[in-house]
PDB file of N, CA and C in Angstrom:
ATOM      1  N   UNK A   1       0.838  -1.172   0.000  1.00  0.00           N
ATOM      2  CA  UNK A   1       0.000   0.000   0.000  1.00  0.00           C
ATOM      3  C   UNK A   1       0.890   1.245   0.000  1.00  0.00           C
ATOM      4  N   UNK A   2       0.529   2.390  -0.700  1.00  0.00           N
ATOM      5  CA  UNK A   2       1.336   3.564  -1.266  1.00  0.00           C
ATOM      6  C   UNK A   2       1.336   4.041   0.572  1.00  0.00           C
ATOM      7  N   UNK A   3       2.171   5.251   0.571  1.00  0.00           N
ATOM      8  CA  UNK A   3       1.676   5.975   1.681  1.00  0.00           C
ATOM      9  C   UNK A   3       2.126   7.402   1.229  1.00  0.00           C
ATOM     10  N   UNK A   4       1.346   7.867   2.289  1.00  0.00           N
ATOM     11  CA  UNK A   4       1.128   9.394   2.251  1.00  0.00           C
ATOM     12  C   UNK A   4      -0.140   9.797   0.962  1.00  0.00           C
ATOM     13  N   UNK A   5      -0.923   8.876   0.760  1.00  0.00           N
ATOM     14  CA  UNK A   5      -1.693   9.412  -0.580  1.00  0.00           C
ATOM     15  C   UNK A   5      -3.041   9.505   0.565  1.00  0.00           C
ATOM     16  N   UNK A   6      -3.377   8.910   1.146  1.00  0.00           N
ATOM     17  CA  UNK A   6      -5.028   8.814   2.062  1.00  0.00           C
ATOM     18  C   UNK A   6      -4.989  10.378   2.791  1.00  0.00           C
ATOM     19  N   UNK A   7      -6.125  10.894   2.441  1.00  0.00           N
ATOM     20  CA  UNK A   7      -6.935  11.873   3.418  1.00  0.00           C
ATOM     21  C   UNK A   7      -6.325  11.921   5.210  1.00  0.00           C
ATOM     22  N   UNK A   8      -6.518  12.686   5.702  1.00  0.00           N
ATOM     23  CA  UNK A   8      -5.945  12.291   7.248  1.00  0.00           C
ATOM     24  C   UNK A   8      -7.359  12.581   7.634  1.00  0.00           C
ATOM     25  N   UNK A   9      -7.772  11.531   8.369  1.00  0.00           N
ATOM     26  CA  UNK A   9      -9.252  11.046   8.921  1.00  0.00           C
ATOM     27  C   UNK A   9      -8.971  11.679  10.186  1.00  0.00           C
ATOM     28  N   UNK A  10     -10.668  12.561  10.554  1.00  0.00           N
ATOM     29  CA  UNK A  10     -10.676  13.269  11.704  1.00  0.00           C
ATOM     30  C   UNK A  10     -11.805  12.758  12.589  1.00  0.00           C
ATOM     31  N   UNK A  11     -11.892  12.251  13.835  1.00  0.00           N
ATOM     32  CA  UNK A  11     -12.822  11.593  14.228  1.00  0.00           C
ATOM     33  C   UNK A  11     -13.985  12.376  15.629  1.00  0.00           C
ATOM     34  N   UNK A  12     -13.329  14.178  15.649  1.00  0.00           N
ATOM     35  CA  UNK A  12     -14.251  14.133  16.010  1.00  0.00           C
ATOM     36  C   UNK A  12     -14.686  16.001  14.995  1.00  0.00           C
ATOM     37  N   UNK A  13     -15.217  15.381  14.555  1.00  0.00           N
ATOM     38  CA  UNK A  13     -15.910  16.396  13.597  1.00  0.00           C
ATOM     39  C   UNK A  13     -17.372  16.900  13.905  1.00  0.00           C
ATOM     40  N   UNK A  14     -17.630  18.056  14.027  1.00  0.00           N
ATOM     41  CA  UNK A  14     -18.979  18.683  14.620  1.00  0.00           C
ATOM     42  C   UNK A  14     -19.075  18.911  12.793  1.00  0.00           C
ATOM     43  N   UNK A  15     -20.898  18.107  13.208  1.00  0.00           N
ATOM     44  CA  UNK A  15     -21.530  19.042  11.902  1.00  0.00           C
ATOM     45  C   UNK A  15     -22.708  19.409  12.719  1.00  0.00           C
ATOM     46  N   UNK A  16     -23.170  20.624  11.472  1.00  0.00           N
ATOM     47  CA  UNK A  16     -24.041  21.748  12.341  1.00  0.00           C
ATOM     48  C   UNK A  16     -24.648  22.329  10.983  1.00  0.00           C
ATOM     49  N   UNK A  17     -26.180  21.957  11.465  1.00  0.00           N
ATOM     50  CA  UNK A  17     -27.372  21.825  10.341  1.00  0.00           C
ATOM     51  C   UNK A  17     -27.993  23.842  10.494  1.00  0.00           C
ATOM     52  N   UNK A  18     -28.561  23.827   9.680  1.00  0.00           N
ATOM     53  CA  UNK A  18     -29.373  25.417   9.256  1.00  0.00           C
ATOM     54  C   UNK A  18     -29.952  25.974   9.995  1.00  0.00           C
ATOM     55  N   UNK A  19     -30.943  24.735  11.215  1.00  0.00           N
ATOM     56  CA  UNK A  19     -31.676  24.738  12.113  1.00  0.00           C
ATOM     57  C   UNK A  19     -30.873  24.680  13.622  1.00  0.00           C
ATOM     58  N   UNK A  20     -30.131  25.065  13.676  1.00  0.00           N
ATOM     59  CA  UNK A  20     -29.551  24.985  15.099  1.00  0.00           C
ATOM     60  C   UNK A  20     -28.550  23.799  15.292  1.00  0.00           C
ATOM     61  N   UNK A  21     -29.284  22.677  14.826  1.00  0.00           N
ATOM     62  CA  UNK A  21     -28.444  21.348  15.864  1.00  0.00           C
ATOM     63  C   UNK A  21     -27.350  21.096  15.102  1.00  0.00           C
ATOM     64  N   UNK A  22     -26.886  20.192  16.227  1.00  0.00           N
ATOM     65  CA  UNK A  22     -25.158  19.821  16.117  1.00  0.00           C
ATOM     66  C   UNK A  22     -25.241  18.127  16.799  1.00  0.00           C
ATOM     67  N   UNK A  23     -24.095  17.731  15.910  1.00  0.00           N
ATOM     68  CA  UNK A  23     -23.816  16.680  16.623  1.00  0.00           C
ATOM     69  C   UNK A  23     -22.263  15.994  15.536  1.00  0.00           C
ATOM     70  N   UNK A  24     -21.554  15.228  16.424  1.00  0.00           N
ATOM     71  CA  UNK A  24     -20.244  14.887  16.170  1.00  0.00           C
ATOM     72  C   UNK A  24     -20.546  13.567  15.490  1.00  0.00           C
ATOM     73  N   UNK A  25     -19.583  13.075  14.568  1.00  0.00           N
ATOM     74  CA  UNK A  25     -19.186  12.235  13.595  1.00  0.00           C
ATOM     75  C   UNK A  25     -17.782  12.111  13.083  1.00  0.00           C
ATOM     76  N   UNK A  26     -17.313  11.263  12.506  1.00  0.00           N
ATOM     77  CA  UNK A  26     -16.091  11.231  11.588  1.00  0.00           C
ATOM     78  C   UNK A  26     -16.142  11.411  10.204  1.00  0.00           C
ATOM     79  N   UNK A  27     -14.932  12.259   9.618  1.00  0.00           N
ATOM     80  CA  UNK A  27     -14.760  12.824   8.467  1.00  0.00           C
ATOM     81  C   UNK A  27     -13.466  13.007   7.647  1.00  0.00           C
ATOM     82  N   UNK A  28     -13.245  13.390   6.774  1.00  0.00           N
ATOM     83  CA  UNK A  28     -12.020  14.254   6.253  1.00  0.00           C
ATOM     84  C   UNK A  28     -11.927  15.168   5.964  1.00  0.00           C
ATOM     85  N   UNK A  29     -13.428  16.335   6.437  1.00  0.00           N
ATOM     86  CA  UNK A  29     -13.204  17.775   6.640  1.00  0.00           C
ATOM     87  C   UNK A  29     -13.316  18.099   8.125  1.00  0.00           C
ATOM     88  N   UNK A  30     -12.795  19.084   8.218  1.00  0.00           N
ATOM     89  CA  UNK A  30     -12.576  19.224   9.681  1.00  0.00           C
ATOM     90  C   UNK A  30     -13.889  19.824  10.210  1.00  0.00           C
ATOM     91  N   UNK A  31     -14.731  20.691   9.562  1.00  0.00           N
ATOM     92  CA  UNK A  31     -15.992  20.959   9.747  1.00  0.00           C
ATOM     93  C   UNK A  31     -17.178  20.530   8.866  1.00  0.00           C
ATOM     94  N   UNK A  32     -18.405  20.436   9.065  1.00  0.00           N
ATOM     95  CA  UNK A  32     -19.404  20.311   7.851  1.00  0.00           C
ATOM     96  C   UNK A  32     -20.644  21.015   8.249  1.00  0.00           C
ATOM     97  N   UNK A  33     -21.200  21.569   7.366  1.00  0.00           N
ATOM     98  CA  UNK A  33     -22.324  22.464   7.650  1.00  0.00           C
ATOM     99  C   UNK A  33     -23.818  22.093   6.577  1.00  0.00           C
ATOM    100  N   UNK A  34     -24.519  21.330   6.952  1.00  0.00           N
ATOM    101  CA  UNK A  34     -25.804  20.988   6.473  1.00  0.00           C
ATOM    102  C   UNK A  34     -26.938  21.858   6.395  1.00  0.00           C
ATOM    103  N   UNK A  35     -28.129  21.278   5.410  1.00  0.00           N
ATOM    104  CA  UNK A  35     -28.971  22.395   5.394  1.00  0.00           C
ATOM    105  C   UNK A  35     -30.820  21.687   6.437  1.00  0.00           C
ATOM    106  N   UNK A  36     -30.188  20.201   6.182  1.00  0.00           N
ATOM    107  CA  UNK A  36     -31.470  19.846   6.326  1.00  0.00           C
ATOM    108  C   UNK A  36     -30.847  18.410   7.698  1.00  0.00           C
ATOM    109  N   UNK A  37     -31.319  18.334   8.767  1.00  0.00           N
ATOM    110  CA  UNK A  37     -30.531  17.233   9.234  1.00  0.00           C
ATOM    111  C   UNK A  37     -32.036  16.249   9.910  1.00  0.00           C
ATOM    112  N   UNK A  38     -31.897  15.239  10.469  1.00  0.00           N
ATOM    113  CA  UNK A  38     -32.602  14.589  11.468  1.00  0.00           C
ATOM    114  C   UNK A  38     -33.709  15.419  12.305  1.00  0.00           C
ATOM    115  N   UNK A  39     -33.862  16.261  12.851  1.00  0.00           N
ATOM    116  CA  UNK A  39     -34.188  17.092  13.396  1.00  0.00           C
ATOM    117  C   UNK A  39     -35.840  18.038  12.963  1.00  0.00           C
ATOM    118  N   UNK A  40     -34.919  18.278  11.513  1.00  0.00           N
ATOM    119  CA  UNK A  40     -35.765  19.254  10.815  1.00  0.00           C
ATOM    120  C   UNK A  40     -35.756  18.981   9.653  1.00  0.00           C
ATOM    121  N   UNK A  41     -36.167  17.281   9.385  1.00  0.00           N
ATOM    122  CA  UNK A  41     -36.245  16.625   7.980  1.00  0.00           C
ATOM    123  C   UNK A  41     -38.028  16.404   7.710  1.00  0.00           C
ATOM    124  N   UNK A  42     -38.502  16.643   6.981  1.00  0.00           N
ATOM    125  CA  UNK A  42     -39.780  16.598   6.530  1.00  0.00           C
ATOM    126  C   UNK A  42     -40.255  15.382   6.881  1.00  0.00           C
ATOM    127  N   UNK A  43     -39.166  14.221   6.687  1.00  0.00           N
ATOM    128  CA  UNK A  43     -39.727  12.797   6.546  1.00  0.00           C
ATOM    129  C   UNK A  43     -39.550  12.261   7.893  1.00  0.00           C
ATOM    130  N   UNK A  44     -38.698  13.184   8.838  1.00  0.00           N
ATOM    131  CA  UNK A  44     -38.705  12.413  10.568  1.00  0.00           C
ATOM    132  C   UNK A  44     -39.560  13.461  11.003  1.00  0.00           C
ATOM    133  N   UNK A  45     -39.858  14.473  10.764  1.00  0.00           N
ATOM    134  CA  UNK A  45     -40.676  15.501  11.836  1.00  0.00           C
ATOM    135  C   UNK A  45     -42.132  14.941  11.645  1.00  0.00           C
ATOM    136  N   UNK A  46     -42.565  14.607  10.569  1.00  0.00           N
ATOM    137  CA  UNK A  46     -43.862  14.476   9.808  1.00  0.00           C
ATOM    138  C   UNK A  46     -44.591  15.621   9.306  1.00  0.00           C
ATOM    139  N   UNK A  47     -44.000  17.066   9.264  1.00  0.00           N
ATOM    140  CA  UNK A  47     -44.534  18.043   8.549  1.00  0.00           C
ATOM    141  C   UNK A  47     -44.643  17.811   7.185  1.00  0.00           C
ATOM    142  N   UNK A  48     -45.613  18.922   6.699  1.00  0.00           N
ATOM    143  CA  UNK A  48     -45.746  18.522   5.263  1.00  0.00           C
ATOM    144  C   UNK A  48     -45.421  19.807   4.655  1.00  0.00           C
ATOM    145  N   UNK A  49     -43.762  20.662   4.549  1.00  0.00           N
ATOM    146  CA  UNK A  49     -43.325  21.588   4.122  1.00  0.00           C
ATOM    147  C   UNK A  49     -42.423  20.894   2.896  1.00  0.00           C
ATOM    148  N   UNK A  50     -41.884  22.299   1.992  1.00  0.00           N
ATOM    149  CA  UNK A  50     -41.313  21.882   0.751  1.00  0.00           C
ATOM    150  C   UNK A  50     -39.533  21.936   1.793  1.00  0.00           C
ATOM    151  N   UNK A  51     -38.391  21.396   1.044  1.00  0.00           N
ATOM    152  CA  UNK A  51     -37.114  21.238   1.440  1.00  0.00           C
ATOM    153  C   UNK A  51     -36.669  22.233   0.219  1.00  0.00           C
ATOM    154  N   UNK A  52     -36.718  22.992   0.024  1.00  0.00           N
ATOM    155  CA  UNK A  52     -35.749  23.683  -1.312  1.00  0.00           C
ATOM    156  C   UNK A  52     -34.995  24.667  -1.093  1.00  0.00           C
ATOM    157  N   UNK A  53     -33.651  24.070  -1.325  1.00  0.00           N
ATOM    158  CA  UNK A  53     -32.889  24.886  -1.228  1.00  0.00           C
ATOM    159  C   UNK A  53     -32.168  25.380  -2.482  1.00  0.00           C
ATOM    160  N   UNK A  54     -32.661  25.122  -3.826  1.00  0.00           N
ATOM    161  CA  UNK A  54     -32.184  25.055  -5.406  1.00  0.00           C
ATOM    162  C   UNK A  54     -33.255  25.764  -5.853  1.00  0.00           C
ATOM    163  N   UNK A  55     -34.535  26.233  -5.252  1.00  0.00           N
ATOM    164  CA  UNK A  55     -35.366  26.759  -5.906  1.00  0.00           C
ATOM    165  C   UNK A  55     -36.603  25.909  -6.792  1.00  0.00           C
ATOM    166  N   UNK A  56     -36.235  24.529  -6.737  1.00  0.00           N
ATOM    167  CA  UNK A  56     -36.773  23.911  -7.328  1.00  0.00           C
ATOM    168  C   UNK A  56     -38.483  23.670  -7.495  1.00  0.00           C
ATOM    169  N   UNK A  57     -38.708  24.025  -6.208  1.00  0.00           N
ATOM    170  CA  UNK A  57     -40.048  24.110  -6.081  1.00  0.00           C
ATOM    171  C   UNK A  57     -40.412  25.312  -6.784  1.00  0.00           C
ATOM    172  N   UNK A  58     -40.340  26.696  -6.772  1.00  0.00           N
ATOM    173  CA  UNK A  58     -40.553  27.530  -7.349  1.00  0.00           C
ATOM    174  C   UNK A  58     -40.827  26.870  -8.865  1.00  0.00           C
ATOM    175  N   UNK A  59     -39.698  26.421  -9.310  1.00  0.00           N
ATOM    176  CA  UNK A  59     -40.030  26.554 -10.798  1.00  0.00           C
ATOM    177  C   UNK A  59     -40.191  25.637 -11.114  1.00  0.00           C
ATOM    178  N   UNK A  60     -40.981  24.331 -10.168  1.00  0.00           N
ATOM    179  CA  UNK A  60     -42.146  23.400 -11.196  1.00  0.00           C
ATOM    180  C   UNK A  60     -43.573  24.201 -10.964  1.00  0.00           C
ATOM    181  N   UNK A  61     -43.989  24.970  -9.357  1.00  0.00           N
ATOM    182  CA  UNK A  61     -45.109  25.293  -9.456  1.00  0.00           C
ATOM    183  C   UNK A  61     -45.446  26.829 -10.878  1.00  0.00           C
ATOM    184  N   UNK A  62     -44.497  27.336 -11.570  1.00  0.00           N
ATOM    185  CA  UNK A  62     -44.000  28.074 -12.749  1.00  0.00           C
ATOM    186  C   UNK A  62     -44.703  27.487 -13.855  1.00  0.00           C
ATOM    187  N   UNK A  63     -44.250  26.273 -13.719  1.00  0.00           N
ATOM    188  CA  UNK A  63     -44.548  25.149 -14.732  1.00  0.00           C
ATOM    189  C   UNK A  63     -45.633  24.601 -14.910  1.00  0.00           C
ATOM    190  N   UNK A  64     -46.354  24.845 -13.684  1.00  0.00           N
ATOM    191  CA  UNK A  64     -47.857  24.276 -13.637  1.00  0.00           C
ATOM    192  C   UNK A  64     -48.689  25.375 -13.611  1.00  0.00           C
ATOM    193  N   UNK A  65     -48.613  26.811 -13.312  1.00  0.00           N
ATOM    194  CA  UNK A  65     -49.520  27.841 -13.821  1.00  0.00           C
ATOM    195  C   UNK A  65     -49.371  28.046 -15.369  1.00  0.00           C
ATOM    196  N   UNK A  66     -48.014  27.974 -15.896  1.00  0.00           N
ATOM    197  CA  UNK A  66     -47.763  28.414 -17.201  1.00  0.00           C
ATOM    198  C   UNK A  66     -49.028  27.166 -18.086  1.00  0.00           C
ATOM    199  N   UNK A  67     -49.098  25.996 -17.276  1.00  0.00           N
ATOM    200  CA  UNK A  67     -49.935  24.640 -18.204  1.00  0.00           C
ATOM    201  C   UNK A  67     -50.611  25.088 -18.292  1.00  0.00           C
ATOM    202  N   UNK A  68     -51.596  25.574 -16.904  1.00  0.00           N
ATOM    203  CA  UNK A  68     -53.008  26.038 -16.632  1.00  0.00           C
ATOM    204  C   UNK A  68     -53.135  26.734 -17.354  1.00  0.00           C
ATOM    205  N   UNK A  69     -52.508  27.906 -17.550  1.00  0.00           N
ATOM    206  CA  UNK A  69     -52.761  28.971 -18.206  1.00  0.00           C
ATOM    207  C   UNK A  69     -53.270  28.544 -19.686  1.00  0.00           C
ATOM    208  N   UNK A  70     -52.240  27.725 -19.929  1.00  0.00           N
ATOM    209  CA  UNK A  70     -51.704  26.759 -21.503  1.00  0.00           C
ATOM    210  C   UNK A  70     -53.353  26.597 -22.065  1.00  0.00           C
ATOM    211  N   UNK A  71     -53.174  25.836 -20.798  1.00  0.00           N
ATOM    212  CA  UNK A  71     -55.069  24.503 -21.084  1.00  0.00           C
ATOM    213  C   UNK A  71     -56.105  25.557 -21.265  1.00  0.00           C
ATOM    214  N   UNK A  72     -56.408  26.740 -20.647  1.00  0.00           N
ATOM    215  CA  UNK A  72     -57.359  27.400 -20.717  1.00  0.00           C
ATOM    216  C   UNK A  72     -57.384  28.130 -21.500  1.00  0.00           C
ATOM    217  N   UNK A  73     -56.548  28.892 -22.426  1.00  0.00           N
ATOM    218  CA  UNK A  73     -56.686  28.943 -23.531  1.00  0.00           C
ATOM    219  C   UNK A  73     -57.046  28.181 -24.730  1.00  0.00           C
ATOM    220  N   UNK A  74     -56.466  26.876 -24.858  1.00  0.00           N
ATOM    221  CA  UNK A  74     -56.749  26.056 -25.749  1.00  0.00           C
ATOM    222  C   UNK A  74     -57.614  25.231 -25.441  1.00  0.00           C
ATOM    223  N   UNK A  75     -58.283  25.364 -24.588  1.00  0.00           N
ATOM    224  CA  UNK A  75     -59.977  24.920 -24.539  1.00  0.00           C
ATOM    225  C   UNK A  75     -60.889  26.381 -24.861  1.00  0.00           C
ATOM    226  N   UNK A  76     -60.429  27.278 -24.539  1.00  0.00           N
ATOM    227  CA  UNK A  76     -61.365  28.301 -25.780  1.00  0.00           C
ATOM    228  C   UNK A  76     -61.715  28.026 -27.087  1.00  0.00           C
ATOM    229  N   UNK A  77     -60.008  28.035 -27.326  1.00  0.00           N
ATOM    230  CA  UNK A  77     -59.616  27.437 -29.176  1.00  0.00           C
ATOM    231  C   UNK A  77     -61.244  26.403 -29.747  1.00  0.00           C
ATOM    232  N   UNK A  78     -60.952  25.233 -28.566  1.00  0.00           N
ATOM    233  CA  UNK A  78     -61.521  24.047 -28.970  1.00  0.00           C
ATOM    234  C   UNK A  78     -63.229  24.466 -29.430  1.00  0.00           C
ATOM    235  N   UNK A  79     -63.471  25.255 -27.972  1.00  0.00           N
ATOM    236  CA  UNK A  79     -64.842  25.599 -28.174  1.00  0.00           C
ATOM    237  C   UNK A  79     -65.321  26.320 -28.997  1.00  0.00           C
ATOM    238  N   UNK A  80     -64.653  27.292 -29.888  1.00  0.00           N
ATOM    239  CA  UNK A  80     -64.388  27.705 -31.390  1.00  0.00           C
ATOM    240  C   UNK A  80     -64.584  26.966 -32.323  1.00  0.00           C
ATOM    241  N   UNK A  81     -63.612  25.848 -32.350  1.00  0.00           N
ATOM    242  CA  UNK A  81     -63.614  25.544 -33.560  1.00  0.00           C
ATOM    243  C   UNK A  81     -64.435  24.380 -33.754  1.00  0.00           C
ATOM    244  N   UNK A  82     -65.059  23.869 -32.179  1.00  0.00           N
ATOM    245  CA  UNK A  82     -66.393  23.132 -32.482  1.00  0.00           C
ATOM    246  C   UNK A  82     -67.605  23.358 -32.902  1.00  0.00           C
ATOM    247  N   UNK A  83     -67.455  24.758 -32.878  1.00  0.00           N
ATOM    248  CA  UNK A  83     -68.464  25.590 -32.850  1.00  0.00           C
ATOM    249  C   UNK A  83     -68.988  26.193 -34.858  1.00  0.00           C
ATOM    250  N   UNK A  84     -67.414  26.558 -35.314  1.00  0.00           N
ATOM    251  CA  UNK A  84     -67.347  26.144 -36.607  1.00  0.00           C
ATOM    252  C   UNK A  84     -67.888  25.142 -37.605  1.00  0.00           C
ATOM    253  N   UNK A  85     -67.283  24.129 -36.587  1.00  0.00           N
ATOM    254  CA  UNK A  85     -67.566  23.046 -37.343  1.00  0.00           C
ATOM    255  C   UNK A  85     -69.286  22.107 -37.698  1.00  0.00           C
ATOM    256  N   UNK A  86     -69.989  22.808 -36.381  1.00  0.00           N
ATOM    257  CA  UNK A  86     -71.091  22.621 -36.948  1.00  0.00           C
ATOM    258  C   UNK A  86     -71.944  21.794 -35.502  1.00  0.00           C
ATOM    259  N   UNK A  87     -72.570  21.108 -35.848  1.00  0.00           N
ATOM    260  CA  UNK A  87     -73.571  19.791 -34.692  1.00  0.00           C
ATOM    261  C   UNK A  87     -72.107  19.172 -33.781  1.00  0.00           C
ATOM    262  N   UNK A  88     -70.878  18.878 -34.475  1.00  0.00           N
ATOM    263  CA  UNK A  88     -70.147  18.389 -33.577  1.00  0.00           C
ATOM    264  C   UNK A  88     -70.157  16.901 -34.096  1.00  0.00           C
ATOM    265  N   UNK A  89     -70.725  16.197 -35.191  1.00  0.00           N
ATOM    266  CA  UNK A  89     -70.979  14.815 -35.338  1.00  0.00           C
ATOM    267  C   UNK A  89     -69.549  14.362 -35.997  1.00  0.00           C
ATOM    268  N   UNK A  90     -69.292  12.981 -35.491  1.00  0.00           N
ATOM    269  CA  UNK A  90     -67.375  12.446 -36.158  1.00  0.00           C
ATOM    270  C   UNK A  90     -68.623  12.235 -37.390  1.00  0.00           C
ATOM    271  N   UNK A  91     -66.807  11.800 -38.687  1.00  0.00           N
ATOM    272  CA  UNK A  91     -67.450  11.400 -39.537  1.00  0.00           C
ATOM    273  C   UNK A  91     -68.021   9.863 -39.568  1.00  0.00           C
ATOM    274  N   UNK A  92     -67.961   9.346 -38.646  1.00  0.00           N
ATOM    275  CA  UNK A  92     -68.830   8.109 -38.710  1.00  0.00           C
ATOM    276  C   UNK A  92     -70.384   8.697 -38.330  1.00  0.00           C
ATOM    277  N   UNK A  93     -70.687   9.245 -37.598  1.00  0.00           N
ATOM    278  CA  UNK A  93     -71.980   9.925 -37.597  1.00  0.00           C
ATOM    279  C   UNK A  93     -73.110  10.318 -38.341  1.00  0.00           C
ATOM    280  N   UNK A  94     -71.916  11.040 -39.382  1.00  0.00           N
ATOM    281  CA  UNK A  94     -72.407  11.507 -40.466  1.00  0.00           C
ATOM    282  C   UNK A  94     -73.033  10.415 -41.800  1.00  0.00           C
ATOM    283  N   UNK A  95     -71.840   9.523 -41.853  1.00  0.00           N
ATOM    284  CA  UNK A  95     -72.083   8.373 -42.648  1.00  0.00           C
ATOM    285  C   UNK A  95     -73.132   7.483 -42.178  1.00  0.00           C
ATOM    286  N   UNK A  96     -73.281   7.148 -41.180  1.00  0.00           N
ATOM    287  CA  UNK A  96     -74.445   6.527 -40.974  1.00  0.00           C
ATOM    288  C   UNK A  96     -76.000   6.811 -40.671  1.00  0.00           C
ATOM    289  N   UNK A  97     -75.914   8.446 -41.066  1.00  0.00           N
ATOM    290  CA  UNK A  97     -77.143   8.926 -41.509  1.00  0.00           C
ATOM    291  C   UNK A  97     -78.022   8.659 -42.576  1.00  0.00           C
ATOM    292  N   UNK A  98     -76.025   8.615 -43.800  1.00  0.00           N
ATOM    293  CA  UNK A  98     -76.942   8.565 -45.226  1.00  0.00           C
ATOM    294  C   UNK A  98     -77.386   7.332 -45.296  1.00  0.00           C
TER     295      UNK A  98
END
């Protein structure tokens, strides 16, 4: 085994989350700073808040007014051009009139 190439392992390392808490572990940085830990995780607290720290939430709910928006226009369209088109009958409808 080579030496001098491995990390120098630190065993008592404080990490310390967004929300206050702290607690010690081993590492190869001498500090670590989290955003979301045990404490104040959505899935151990049982709250039902978003975790975003990328923004991500923002810009799917973006994504889902821009649809809405999308759909409700083009169900105008539709009601237009059904409206054009006459009774609304497919052409099997039609054919089995004559």
């Amino acid at each position: 085994m080579k030496t001098a190439i491995h990390p120098q392992f630190f065993t008592e390392v404080v990490v310390t989350c967004a929300c206050g808490n702290s607690f010690t572990t081993g590492s190869i940085k001498q500090t670590i700073h989290t955003e979301v830990c045990y404490k104040c995780h959505p899935l151990y607290t049982g709250e039902k808040r978003f975790v975003d720290t990328l923004g991500q939430v923002g810009k799917f709910q973006k994504k889902q007014e821009r649809a809405a928006e999308f759909k409700a226009s083009t169900a105008g369209k539709k009601a237009k051009k059904q409206e054009k088109q006459g009774d609304g009958k497919s052409l099997r409808e039609l054919l089995l009139e004559v």
